[in-house]
Protein backbone atom coordinates (compact mmCIF):
# COMPACT_ATOMS: atom_id res chain seq x y z
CA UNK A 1 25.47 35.94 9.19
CA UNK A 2 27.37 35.74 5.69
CA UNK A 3 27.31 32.44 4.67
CA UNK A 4 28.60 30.53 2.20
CA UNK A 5 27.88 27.49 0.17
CA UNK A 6 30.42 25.56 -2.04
CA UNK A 7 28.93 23.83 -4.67
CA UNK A 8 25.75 23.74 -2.47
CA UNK A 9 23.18 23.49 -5.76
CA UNK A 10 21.83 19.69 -5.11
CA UNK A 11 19.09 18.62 -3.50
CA UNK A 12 20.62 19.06 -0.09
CA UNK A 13 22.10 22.37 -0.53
CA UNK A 14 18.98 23.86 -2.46
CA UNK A 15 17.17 23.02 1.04
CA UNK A 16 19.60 24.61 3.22
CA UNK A 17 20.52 27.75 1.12
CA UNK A 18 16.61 28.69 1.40
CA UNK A 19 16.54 27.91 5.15
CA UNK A 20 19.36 29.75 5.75
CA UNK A 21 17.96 32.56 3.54
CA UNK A 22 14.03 32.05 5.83
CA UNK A 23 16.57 32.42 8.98
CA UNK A 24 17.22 36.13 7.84
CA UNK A 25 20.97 35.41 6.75
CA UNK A 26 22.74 36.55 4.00
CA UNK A 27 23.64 33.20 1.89
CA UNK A 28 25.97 33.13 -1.17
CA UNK A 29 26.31 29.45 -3.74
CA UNK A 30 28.99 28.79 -6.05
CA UNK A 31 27.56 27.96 -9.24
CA UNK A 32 28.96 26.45 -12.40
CA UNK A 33 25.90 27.81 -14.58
CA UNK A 34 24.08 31.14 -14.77
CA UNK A 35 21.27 31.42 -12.03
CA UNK A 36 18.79 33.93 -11.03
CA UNK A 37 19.65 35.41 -7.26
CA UNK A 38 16.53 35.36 -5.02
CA UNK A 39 16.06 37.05 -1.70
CA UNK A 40 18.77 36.41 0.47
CA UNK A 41 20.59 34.02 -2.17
CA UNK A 42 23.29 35.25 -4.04
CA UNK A 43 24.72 32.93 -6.88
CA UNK A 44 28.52 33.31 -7.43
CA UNK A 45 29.80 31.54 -11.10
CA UNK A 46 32.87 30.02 -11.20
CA UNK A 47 34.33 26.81 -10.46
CA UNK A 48 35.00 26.37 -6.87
CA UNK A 49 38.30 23.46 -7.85
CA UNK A 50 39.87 26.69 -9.55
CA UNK A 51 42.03 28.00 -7.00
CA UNK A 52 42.32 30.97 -7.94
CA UNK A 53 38.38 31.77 -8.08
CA UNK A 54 37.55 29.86 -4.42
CA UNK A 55 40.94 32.19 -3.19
CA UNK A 56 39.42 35.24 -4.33
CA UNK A 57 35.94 34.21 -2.53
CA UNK A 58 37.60 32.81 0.74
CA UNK A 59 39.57 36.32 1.36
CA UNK A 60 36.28 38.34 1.14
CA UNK A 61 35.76 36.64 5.09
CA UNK A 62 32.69 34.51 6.14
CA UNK A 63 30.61 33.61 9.44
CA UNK A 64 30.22 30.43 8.20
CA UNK A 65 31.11 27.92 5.21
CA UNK A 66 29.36 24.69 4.40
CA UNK A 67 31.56 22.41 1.79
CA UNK A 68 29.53 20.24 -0.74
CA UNK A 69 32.22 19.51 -2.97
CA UNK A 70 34.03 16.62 -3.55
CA UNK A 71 38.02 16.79 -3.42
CA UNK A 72 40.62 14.59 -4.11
CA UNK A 73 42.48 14.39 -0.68
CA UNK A 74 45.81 15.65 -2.01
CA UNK A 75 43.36 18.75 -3.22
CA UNK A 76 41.70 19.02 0.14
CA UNK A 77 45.35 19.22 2.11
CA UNK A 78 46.14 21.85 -0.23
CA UNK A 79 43.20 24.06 0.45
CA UNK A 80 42.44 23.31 3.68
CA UNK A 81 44.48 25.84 5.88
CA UNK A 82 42.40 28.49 3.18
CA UNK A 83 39.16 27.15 4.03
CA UNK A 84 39.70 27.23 7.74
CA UNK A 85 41.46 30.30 8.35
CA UNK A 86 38.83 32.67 6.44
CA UNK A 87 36.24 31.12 8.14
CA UNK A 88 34.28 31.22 11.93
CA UNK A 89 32.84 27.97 11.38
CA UNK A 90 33.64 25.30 8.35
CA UNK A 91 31.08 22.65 7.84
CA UNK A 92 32.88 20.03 5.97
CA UNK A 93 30.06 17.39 4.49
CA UNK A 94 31.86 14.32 5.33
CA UNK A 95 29.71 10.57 4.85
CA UNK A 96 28.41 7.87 6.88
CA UNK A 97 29.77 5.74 4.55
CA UNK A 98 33.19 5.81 6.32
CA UNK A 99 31.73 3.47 8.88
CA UNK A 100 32.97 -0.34 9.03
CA UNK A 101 30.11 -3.26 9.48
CA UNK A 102 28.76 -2.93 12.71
CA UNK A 103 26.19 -5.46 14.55
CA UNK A 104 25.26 -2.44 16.63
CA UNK A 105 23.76 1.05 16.31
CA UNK A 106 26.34 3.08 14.29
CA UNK A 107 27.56 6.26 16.30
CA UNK A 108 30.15 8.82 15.92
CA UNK A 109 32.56 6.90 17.57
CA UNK A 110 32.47 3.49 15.90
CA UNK A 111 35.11 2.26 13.96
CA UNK A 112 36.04 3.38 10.48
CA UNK A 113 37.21 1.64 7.20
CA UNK A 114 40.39 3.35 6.85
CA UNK A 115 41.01 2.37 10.29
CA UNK A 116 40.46 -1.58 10.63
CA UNK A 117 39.85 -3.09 7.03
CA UNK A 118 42.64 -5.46 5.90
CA UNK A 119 42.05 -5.15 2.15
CA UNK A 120 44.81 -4.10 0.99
CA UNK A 121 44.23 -3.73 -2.88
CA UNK A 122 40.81 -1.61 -1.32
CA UNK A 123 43.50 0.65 0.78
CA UNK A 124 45.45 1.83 -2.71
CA UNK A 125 42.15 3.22 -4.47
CA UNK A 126 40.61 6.65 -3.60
CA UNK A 127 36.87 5.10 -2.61
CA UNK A 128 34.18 7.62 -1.69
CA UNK A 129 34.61 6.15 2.19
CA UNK A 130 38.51 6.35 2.69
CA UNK A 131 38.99 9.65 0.95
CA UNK A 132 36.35 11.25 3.12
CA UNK A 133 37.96 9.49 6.10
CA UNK A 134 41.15 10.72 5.29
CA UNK A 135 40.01 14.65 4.38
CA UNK A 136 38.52 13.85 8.09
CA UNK A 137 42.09 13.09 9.24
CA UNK A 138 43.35 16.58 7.88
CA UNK A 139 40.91 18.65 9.40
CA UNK A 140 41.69 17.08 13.25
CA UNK A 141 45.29 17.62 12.40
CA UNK A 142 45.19 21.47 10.89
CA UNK A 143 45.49 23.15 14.39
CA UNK A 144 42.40 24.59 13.96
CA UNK A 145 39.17 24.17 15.95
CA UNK A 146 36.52 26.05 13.58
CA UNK A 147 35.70 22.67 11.39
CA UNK A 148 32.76 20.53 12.17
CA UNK A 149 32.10 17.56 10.47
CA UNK A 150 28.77 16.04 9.35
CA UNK A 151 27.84 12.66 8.04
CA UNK A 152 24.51 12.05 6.15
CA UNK A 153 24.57 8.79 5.02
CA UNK A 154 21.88 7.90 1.84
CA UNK A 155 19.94 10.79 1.41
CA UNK A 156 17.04 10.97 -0.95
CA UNK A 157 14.37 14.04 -2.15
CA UNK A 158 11.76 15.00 -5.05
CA UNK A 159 14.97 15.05 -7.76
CA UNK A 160 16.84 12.10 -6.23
CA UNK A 161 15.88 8.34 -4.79
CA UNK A 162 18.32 5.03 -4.76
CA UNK A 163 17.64 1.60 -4.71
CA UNK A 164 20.62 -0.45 -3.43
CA UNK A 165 23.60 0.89 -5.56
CA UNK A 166 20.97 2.51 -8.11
CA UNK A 167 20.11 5.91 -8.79
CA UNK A 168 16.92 6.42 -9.98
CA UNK A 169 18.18 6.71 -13.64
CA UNK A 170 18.64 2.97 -13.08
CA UNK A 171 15.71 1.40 -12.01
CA UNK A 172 12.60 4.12 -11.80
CA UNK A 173 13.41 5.23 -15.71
CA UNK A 174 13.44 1.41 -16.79
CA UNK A 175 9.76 0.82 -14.83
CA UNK A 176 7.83 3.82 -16.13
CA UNK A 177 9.61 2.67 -19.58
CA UNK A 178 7.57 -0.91 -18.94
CA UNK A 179 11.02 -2.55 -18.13
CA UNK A 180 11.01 -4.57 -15.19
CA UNK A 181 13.25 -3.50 -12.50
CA UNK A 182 16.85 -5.34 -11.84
CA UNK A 183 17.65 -6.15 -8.04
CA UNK A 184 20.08 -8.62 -6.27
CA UNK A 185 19.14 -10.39 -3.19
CA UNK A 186 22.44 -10.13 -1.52
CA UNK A 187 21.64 -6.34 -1.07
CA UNK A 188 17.68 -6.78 -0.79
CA UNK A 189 18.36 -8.90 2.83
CA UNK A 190 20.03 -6.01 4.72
CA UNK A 191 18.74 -3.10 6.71
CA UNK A 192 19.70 0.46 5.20
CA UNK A 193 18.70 3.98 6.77
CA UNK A 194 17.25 6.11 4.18
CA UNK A 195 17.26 10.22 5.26
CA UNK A 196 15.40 13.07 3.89
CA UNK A 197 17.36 15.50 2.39
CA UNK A 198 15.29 18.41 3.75
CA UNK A 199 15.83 16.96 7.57
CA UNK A 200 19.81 16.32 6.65
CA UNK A 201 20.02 20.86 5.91
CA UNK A 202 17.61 21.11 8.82
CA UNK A 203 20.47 19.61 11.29
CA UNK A 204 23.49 20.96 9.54
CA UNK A 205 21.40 24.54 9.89
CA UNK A 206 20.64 23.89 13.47
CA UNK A 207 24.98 23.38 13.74
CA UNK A 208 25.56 26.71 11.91
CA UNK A 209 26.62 29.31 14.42
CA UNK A 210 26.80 26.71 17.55
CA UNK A 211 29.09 26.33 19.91
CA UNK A 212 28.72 23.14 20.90
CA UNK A 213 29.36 21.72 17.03
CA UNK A 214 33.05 23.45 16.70
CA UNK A 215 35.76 20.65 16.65
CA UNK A 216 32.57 17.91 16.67
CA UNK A 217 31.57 15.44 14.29
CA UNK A 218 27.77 14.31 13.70
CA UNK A 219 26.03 11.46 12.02
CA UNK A 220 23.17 13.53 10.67
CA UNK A 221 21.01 10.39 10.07
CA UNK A 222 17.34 9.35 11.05
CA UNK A 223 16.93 6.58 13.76
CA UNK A 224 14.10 4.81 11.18
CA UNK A 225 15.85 1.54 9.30
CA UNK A 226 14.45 -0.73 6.79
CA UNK A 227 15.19 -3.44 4.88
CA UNK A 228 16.45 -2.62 1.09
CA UNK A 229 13.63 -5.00 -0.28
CA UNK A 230 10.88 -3.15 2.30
CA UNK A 231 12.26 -0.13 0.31
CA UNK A 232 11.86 -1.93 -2.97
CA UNK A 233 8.43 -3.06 -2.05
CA UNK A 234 7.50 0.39 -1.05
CA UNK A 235 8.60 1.55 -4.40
CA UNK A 236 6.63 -0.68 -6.90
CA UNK A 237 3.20 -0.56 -4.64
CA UNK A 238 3.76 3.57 -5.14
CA UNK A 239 4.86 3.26 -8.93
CA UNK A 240 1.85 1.08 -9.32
CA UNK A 241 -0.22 3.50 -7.61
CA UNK A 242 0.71 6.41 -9.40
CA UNK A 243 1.57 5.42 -12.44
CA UNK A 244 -0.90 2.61 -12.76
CA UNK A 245 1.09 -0.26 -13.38
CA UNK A 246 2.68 -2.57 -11.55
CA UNK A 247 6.51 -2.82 -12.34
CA UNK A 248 7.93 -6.36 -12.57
CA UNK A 249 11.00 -7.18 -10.45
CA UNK A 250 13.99 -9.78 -11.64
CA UNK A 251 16.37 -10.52 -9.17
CA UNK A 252 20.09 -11.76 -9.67
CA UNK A 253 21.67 -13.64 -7.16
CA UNK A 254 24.85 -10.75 -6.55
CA UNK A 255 24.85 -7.46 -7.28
CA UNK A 256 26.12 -6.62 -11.05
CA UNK A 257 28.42 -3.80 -9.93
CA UNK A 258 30.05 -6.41 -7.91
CA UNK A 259 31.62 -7.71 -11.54
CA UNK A 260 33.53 -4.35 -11.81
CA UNK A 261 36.32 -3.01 -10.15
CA UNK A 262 35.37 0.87 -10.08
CA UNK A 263 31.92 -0.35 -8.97
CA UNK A 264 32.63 -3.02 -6.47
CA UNK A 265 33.74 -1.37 -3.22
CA UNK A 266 30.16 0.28 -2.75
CA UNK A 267 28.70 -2.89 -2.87
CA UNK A 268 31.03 -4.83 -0.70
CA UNK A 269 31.91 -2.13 1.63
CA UNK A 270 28.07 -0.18 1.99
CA UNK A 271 25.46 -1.79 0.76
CA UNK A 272 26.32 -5.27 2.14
CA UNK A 273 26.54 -3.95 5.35
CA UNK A 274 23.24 -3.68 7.74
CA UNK A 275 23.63 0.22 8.15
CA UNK A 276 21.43 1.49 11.46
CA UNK A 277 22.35 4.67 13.27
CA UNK A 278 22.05 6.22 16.88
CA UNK A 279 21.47 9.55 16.16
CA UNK A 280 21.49 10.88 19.80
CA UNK A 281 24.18 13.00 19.33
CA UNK A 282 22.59 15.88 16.65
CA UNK A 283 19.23 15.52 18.69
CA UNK A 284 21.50 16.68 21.55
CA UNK A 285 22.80 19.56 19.43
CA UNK A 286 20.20 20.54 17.68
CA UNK A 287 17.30 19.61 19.86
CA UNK A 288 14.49 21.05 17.84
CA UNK A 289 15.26 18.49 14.96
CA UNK A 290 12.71 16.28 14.03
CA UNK A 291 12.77 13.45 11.36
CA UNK A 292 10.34 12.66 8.60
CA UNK A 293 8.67 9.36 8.31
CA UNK A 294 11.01 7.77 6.39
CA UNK A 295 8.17 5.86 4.68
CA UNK A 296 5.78 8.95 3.77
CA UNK A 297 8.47 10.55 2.76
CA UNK A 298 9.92 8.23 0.14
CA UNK A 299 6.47 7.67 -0.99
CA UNK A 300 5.75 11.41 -1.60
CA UNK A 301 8.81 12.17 -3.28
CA UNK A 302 8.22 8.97 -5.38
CA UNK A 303 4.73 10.27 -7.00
CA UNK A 304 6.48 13.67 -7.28
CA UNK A 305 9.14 11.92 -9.52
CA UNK A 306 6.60 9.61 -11.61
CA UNK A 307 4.55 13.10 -12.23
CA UNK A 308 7.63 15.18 -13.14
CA UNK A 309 9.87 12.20 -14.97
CA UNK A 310 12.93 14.54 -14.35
CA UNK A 311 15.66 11.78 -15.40
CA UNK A 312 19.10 12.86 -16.00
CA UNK A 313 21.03 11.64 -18.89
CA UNK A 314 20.31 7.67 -18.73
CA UNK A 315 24.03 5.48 -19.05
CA UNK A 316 23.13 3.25 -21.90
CA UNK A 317 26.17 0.70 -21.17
CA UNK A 318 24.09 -0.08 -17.80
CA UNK A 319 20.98 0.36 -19.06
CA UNK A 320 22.26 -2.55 -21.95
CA UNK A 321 23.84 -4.87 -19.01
CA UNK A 322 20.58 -4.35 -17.36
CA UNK A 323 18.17 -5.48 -20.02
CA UNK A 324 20.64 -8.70 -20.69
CA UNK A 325 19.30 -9.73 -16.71
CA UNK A 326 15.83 -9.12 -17.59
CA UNK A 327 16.22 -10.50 -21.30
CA UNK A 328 14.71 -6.86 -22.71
CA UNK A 329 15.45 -4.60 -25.35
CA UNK A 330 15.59 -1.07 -25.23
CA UNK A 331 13.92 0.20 -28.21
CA UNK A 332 15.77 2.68 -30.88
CA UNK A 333 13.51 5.12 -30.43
CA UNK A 334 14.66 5.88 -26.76
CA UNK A 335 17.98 6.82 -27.50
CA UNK A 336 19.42 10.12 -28.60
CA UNK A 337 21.15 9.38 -31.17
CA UNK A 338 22.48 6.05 -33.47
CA UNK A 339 25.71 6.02 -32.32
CA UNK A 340 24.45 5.80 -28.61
CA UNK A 341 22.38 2.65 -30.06
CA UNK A 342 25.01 0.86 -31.61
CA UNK A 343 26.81 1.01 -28.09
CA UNK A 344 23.99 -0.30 -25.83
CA UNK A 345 23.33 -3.28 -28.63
CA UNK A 346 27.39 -3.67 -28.40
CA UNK A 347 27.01 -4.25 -24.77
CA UNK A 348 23.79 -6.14 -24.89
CA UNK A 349 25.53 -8.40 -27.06
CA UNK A 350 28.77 -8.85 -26.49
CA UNK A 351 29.68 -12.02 -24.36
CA UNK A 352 29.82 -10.91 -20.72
CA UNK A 353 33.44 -11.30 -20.18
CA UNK A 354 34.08 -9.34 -23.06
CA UNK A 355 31.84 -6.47 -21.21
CA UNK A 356 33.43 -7.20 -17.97
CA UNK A 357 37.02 -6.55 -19.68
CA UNK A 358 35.85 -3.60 -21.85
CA UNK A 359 35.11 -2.02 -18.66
CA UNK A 360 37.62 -2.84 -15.98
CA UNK A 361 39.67 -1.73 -19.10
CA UNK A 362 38.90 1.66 -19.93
C-alpha cells in the first residue's frame, strides 16, 4: 500500500513510518526540514498547513493516510472533504483527552467534554480536548465512511516522558541539573494511564487496511493505570539509579499552571481527573496487540534519556517560576545568552501577581 504520513516525524510517527516500511509498504512523511529517505520511507518537504502543498500531495491518490497534525477546527472543516475523498482509509489521530471524569473504565462510548461540561468561559476557548472533539464531529458528519478515529491518550518514548502537566524539559532537565523536582499533590493523588508510543503505532498499524476500523473510533490506550506519584516515585528511584543521585522532590499544594489561564484547562479538565481505560475494543480489532509493561517501559526509556540528555530548548519563564517553589537559582552559566538571563531573574523576582498578570497578559 501507498501510505501517507502528515506530519508523522515524532516519536509516534517515527515508530509507525518504520513498521509500516518492515510491513513491505511504500510509506511517504511530510517534513518541514531536509531528511535522508530510507528504504521504504520517502520524506516529502513542505508544510502540510500550506494548502496548496498538502493539495498537490492529496491528488497524487493514497491507500491510506494517517493525520498527526494539529488543526484549528475552522482549518480542519476546510480540508476535510480533501483529506477524505483522496483517500481509502483516513486515520485521523484524535485524543483521549476528550473524555469527561469518569468513576468507571473509560471506553469509546463514554461521555465527552464538549458534550456535558457546563463551563461556559471553558466552551469559548479552542482547548486541545474540545477542538479534537469537534474535528471528531466533522468527520461523522462529512458523508463519508473512510475516516477512523484513534485516541492515544499520554503517550511517552526514549525522546519524550511527562510528569503531571510536565514535559520532561520541566522536571528531568532541573534533576540531572541538581534542582529538585516541582510537583503538586492535587495531581500526585490520581490514577493516570501512561502508553508506549511504540504500542500506540503498533494498534493504529494493525487498523491500517481493516475493515472493521472504517467509520470506528478506538481508544488506543493500555489497560495498566497508576497513580501520578507511583509514576513520580518510579522516576527519582531510576534517576537515582542511573544517574547516581537521588533528586529531591518539593511539592505545592495546586498545580502552578492552575494560576494561568492558557495553562489551566489541562489541569482542571485532564490531569485532575482519575483517567483508566477499557481497551477491549482495539484488542478486538487488532487482536495481535500486546502492551508493554507500563513500568519497564518508563524505566527503560528513562535511563535512555539520562544517558542521551536530549532536552529541547528549556522555557526559562517556567524554569524561573519553578525555582521560586523550590527557593533555587538557575545559574548564568546555563543559559544561552544574557538577555535570556535577565528574563528568568525578571520572573524569579518579580512579585507573583505581577508574573501571573505578565502572563495571562501577553
Amino acid at each position: 500500500m501507498r501510505i501517507l504520513l502528515l506530519g508523522g516525524t515524532g516519536a509516534m510517527g517515527v515508530h509507525l513510518a518504520m513498521l509500516l516500511s518492515k510491513q513491505g509498504n511504500d510509506v511517504f512523511v511530510t517534513t518541514r526540514k531536509d531528511r535522508m529517505n530510507n528504504a521504504g520511507i520517502t520524506y516529502l518537504r513542505g508544510n502540510a498547513h500550506d494548502p496548496l502543498f498538502i493539495e498537490e500531495i492529496l491528488r497524487e491518490g493514497w491507500d491510506a493516510i494517517v493525520d498527526f497534525m494539529v488543526y484549528h477546527t475552522d482549518e480542519f472543516a476546510r480540508r476535510v472533504d480533501l483529506l477524505l475523498r483522496y483517500t481509502n482509509q483516513y486515520v485521523y489521530l484524535s485524543s483521549a483527552r476528550i473524555f469527561a471524569n469518569e468513576d468507571a473504565y473509560i471506553t469509546e462510548r463514554s461521555p465527552r467534554l464538549l458534550d456535558i461540561t457546563s463551563d461556559t468561559d471553558y466552551l469559548k476557548t479552542d482547548e486541545y480536548a474540545l477542538t479534537k472533539a469537534l474535528q471528531e464531529n466533522l468527520l461523522r458528519a462529512s458523508g463519508y465512511k473512510n475516516w477512523t478515529i484513534v485516541r492515544p491518550y499520554i503517550t511517552f518514548s526514549d525522546i519524550r516522558l511527562q510528569l503531571g502537566v510536565y514535559e520532561k524539559e520541566q522536571w528531568l532537565y532541573r534533576a540531572l541539573q541538581g534542582r529538585a523536582i516541582v510537583f503538586s499533590k492535587d495531581i500526585a493523588s490520581h490514577y493516570t494511564t501512561l502508553t508506549y508510543g511504540e504500542d500506540v503505532a503498533q494498534g493504529i498499524a494493525g487498523l491500517i487496511g481493516n475493515a472493521m476500523a472504517l467509520g470506528e473510533d478506538f481508544n488506543i490506550v493500555t489497560a495498566e493505570s497508576l497513580t501520578w506519584q507511583e509514576v513520580l516515585d518510579l522516576y527519582v528511584r531510576t534517576i537515582e539509579e542511573c544517574a547516581g543521585k537521588r533528586p529531591p522532590v518539593v511539592y505545592t499544594d495546586t498545580c502552578l499552571n492552575l494560576l494561568f489561564k492558557r495553562t489551566q484547562y489541562q489541569v482542571k479538565y485532564c490531569r485532575l481527573f482519575d483517567r483508566k481505560f477499557d481497551n477491549r475494543k482495539i484488542l478486538s480489532a487488532v487482536p495481535d496487540l500486546r502492551f508493554s509493561d507500563v513500568r519497564i517501559s518508563l524505566q527503560r526509556c528513562l535511563c535512555a534519556l539520562i544517558n542521551s540528555r536530549r532536552f529541547k530548548t528549556i522555557g526559562w519563564r517556567n524554569e524561573a517560576l519553578l525555582d521560586r517553589v523550590s527557593v533555587e537559582f538557575t545559574p548564568i552559566r546555563e543559559v544561552e545568552s544574557f538577555k535570556l538571563y535577565m528574563v528568568y531573574l525578571l520572573f524569579r523576582e518579580l512579585p507573583l501577581e505581577c508574573v501571573k498578570y505578565v502572563i495571562n497578559h501577553r
